[in-house]
PDB file of N, CA and C in Angstrom:
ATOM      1  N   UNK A   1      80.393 103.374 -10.243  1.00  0.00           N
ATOM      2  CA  UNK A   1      81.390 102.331 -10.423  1.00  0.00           C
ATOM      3  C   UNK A   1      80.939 101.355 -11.507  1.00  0.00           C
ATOM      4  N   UNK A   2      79.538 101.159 -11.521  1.00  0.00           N
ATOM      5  CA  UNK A   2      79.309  99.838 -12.277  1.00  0.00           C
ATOM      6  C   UNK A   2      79.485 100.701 -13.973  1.00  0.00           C
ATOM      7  N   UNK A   3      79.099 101.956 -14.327  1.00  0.00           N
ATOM      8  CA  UNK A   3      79.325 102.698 -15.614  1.00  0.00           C
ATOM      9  C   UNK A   3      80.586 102.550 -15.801  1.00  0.00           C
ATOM     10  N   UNK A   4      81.747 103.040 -14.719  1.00  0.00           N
ATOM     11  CA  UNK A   4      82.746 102.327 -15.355  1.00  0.00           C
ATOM     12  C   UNK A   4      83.699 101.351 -15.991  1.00  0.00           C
ATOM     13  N   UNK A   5      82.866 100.559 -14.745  1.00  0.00           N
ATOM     14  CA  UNK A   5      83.501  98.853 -14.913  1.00  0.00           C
ATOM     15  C   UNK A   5      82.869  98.395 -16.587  1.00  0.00           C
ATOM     16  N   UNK A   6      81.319  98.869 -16.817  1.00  0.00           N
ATOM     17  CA  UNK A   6      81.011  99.292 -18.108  1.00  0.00           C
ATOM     18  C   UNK A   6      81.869  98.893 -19.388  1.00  0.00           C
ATOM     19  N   UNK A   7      82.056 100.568 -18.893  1.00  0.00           N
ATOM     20  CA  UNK A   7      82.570 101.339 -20.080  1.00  0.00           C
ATOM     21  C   UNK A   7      84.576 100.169 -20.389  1.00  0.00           C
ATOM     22  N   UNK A   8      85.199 100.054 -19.381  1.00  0.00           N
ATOM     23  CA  UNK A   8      86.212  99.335 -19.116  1.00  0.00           C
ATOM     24  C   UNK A   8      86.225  98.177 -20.047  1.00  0.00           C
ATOM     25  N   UNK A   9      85.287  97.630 -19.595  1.00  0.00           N
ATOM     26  CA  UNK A   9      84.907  96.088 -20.641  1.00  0.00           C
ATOM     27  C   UNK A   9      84.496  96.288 -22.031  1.00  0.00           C
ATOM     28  N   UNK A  10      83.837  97.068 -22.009  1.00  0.00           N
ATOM     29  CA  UNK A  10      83.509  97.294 -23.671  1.00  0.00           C
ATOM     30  C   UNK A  10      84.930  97.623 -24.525  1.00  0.00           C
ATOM     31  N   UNK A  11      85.862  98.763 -23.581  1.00  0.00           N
ATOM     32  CA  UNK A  11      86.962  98.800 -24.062  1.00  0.00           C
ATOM     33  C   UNK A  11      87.785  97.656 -24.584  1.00  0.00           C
ATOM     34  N   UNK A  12      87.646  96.878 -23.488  1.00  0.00           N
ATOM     35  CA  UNK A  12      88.740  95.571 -23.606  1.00  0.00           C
ATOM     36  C   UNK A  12      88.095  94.522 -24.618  1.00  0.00           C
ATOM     37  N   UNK A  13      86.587  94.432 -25.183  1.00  0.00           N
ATOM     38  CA  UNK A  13      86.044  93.711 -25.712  1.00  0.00           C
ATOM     39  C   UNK A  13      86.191  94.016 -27.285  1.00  0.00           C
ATOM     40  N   UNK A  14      86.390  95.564 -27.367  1.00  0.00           N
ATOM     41  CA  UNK A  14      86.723  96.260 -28.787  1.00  0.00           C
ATOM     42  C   UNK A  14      88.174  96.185 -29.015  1.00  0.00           C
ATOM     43  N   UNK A  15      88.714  95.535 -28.709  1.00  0.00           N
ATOM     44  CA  UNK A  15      90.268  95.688 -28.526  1.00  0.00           C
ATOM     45  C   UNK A  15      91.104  96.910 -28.409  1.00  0.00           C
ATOM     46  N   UNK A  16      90.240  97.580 -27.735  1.00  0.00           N
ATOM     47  CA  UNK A  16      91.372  99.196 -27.527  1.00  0.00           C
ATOM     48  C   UNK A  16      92.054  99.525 -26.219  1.00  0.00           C
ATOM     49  N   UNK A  17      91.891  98.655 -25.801  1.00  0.00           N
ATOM     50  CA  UNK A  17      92.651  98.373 -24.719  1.00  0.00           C
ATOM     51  C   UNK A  17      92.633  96.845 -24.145  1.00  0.00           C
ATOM     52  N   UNK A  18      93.563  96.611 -23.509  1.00  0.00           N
ATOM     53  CA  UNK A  18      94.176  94.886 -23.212  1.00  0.00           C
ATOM     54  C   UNK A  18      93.510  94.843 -21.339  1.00  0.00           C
ATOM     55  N   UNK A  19      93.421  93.304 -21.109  1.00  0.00           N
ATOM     56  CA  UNK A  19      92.814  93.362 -20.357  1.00  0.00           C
ATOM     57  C   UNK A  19      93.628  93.728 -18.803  1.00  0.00           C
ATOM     58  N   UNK A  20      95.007  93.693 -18.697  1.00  0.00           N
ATOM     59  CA  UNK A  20      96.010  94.298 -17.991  1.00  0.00           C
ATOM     60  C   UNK A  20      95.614  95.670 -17.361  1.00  0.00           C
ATOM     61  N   UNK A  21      95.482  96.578 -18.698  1.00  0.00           N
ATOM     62  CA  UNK A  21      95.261  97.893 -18.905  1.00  0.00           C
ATOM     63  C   UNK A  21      93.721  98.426 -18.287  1.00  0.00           C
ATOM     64  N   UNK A  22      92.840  97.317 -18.309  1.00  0.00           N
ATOM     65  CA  UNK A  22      91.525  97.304 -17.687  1.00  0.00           C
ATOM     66  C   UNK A  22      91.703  97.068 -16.528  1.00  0.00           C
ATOM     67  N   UNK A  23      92.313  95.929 -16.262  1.00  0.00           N
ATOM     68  CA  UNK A  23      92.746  96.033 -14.081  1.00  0.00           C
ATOM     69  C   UNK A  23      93.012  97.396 -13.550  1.00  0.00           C
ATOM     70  N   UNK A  24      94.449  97.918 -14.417  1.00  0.00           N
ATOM     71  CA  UNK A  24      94.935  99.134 -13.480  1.00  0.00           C
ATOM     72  C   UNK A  24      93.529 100.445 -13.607  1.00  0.00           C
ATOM     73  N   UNK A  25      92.748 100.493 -14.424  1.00  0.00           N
ATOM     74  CA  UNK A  25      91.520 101.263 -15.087  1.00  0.00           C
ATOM     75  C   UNK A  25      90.777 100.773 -13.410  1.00  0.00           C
ATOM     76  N   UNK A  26      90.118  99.308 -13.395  1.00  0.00           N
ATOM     77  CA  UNK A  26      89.069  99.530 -12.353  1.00  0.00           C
ATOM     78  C   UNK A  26      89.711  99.286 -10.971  1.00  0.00           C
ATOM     79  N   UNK A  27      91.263  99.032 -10.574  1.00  0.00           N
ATOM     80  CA  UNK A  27      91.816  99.056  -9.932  1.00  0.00           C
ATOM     81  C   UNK A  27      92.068 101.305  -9.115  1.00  0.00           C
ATOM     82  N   UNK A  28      92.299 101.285  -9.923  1.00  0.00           N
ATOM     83  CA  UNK A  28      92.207 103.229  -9.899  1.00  0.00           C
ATOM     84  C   UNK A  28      91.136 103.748  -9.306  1.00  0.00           C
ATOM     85  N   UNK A  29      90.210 103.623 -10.071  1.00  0.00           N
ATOM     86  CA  UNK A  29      88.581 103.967  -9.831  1.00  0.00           C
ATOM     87  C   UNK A  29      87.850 103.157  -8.874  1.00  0.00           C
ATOM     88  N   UNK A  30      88.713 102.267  -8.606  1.00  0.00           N
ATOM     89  CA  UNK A  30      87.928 101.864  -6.946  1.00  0.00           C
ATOM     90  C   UNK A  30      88.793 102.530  -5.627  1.00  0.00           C
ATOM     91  N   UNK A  31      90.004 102.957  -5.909  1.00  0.00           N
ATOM     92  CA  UNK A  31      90.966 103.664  -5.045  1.00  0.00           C
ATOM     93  C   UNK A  31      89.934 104.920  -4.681  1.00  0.00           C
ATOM     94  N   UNK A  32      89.489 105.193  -5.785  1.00  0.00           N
ATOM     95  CA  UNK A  32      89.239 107.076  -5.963  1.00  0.00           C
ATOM     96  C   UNK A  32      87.718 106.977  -4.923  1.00  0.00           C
ATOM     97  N   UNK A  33      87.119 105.865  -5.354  1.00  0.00           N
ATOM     98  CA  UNK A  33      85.910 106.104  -4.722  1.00  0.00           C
ATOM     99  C   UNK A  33      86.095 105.808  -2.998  1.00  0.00           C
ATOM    100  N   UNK A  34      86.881 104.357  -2.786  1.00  0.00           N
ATOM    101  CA  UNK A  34      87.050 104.591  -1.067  1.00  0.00           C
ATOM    102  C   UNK A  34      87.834 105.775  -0.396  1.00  0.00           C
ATOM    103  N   UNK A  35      88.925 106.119  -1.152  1.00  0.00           N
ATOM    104  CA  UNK A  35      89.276 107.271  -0.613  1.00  0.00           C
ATOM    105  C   UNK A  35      88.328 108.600  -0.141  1.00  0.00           C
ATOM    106  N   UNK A  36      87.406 108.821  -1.031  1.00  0.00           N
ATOM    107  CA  UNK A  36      86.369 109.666  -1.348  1.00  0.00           C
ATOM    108  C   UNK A  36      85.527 109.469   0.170  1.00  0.00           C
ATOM    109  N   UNK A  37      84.724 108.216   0.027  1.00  0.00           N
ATOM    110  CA  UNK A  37      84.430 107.194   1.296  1.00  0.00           C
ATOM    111  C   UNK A  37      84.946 107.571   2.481  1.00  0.00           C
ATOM    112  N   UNK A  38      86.801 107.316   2.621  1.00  0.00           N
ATOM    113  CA  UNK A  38      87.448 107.448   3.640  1.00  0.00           C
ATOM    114  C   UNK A  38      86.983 109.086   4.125  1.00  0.00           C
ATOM    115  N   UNK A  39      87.312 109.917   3.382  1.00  0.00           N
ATOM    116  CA  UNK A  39      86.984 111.210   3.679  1.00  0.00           C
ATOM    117  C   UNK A  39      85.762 111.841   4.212  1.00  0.00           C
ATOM    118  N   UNK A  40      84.588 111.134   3.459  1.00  0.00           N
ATOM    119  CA  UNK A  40      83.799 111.606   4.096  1.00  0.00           C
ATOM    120  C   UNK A  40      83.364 111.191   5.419  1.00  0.00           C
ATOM    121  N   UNK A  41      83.706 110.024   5.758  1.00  0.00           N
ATOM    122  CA  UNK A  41      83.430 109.627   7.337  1.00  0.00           C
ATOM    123  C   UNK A  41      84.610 110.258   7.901  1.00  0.00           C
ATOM    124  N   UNK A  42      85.546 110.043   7.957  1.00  0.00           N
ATOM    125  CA  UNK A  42      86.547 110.841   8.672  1.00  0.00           C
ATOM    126  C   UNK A  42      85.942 112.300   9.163  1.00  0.00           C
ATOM    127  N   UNK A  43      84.940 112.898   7.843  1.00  0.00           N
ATOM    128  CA  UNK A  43      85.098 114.336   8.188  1.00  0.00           C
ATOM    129  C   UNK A  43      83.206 114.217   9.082  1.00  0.00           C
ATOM    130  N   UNK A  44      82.996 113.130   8.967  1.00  0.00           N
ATOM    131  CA  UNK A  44      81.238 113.023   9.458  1.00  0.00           C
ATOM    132  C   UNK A  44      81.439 112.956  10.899  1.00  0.00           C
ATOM    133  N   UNK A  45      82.845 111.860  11.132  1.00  0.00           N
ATOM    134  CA  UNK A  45      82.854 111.455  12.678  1.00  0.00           C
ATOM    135  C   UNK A  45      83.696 112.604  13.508  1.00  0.00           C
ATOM    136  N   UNK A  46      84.392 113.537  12.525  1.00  0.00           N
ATOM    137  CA  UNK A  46      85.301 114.232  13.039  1.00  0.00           C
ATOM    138  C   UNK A  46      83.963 115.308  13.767  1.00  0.00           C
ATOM    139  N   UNK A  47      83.222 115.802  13.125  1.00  0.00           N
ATOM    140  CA  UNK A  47      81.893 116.694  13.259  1.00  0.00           C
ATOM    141  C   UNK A  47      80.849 116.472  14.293  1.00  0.00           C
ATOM    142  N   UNK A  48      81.269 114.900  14.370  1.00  0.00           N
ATOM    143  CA  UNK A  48      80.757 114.442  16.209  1.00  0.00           C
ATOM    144  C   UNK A  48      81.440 114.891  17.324  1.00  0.00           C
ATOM    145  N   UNK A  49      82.501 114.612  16.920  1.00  0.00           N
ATOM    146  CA  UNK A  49      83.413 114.371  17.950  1.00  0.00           C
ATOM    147  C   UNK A  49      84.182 115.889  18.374  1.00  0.00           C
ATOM    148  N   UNK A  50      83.969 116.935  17.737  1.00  0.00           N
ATOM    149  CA  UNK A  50      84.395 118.325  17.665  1.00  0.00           C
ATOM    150  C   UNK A  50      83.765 118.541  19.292  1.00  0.00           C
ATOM    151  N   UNK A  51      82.054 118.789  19.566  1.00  0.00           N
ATOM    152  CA  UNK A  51      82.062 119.385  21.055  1.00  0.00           C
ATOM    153  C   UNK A  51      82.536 118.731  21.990  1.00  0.00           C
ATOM    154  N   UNK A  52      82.534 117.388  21.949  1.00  0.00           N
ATOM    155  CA  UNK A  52      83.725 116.661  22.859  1.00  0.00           C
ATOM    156  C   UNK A  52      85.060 116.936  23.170  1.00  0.00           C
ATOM    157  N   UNK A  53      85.546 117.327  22.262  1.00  0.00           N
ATOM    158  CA  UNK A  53      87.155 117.909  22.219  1.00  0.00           C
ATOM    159  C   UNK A  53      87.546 119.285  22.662  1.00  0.00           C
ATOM    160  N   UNK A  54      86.124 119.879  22.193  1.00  0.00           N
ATOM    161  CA  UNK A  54      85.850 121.881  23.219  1.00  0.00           C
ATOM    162  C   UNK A  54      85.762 121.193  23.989  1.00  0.00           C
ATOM    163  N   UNK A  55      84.949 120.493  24.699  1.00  0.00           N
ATOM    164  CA  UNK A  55      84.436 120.553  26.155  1.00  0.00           C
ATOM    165  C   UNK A  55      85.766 119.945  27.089  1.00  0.00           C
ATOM    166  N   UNK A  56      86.697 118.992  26.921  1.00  0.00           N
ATOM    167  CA  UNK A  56      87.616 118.831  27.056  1.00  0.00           C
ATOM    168  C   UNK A  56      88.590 119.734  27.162  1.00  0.00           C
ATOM    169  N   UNK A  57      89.064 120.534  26.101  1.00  0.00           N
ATOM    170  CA  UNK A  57      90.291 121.205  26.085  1.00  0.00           C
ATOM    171  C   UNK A  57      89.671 122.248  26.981  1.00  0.00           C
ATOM    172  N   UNK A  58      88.548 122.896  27.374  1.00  0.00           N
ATOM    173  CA  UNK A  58      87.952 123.734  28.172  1.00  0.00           C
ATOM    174  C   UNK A  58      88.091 123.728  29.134  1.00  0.00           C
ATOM    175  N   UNK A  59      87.922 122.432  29.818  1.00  0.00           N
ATOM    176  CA  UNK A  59      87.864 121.429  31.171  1.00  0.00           C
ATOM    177  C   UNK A  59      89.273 121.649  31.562  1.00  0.00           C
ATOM    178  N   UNK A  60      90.060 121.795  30.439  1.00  0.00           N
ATOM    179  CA  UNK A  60      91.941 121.232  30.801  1.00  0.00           C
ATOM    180  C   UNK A  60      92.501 122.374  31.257  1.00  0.00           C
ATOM    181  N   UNK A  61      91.910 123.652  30.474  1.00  0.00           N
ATOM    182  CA  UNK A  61      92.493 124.675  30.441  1.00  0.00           C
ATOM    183  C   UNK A  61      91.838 125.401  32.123  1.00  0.00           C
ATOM    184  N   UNK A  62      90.640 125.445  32.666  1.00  0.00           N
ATOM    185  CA  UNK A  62      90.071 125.516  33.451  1.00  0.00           C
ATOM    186  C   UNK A  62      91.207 125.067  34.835  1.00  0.00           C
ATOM    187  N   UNK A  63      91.208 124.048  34.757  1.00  0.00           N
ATOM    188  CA  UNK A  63      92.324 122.879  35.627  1.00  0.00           C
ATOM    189  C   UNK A  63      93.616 123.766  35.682  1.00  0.00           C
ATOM    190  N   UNK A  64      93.882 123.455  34.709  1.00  0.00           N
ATOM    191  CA  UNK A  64      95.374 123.759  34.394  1.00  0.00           C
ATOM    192  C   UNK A  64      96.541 124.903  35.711  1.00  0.00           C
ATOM    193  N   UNK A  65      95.339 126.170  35.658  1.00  0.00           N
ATOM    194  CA  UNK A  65      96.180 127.058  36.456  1.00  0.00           C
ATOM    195  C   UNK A  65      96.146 126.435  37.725  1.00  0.00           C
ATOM    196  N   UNK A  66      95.591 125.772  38.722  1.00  0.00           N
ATOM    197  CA  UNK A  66      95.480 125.160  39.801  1.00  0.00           C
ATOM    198  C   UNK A  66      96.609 124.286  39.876  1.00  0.00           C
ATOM    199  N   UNK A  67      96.483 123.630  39.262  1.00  0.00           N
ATOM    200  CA  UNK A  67      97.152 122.291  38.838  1.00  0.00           C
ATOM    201  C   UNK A  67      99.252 122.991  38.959  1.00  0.00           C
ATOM    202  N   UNK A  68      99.628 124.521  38.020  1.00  0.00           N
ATOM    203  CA  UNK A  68     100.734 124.500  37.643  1.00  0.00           C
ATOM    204  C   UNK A  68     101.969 124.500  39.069  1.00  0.00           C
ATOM    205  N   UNK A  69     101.158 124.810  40.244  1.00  0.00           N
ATOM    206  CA  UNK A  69     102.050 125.175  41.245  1.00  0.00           C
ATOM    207  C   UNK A  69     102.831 123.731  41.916  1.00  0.00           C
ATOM    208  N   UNK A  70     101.948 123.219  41.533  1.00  0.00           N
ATOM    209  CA  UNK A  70     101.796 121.583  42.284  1.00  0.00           C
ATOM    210  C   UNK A  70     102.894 120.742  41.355  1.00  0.00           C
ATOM    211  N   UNK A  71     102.999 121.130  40.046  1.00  0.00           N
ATOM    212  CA  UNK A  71     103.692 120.638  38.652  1.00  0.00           C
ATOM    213  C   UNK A  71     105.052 121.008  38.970  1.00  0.00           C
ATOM    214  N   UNK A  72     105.127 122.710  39.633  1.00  0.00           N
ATOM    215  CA  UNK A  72     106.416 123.262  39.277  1.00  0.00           C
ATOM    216  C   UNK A  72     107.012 122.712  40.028  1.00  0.00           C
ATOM    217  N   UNK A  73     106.714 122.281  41.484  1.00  0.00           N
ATOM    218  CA  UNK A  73     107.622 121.840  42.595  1.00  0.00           C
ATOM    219  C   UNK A  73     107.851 120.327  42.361  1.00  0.00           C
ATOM    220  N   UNK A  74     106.891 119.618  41.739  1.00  0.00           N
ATOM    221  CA  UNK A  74     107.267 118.253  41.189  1.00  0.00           C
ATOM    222  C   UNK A  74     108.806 117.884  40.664  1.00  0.00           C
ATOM    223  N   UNK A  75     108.267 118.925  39.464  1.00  0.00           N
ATOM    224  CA  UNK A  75     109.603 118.866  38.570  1.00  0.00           C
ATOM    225  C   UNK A  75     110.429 119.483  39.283  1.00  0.00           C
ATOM    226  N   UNK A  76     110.694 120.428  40.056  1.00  0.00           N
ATOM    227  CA  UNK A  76     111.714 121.072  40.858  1.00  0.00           C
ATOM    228  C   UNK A  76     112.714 119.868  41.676  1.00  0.00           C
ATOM    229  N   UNK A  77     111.779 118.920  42.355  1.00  0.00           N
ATOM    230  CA  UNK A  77     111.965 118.100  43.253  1.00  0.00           C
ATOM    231  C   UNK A  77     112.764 116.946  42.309  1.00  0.00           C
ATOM    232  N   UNK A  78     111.687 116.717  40.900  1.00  0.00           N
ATOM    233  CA  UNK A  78     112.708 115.587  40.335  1.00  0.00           C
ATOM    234  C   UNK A  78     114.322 115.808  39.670  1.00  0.00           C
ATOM    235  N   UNK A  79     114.267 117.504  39.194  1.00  0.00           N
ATOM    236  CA  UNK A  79     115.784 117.878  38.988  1.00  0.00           C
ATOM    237  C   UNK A  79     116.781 118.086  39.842  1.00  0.00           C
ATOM    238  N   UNK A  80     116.084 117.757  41.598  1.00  0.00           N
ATOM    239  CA  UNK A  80     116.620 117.949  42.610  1.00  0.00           C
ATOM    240  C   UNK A  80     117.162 119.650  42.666  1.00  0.00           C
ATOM    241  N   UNK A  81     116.766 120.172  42.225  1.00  0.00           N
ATOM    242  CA  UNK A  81     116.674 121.736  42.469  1.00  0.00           C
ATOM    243  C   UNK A  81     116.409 122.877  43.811  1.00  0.00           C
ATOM    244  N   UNK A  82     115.522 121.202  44.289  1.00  0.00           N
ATOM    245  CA  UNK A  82     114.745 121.939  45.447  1.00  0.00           C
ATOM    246  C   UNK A  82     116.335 121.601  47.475  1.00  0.00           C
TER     247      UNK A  82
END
């Protein structure tokens, strides 16, 4: 970042570009880098949080068939079906 912010100013100091044109320049290039940022924690915490989410959906699915008989007559009972 700081090479660019740099390179940015020297631009604007040589007059080849206006100093407007230098905002949207280090305005951009600070987007690019938190995004970058955003991504990689997103994908660091996602990489934690992965055997938690097996062990879970494992747990659910485990449950689940026990669980469907008890569900069906629920809902049976609330559409008044029963």
């Amino acid at each position: 970042m700081q090479t660019d912010r740099s390179a940015v100013l020297s631009l604007v100091a040589s007059g080849r570009i206006t100093p407007r044109d230098a905002e949207r320049l280090l305005a951009v290039s600070h987007d690019r880098e938190d995004t970058i940022l955003r991504w990689a924690l997103c994908l660091a915490f996602g990489s934690m949080l992965l055997p938690q989410v097996a062990n879970a959906v494992t747990t659910i699915g485990q449950a689940l068939p026990a669980l469907l008989p008890a569900m069906e007559r629920t809902l049976l009972l609330i559409g008044g079906m029963v």
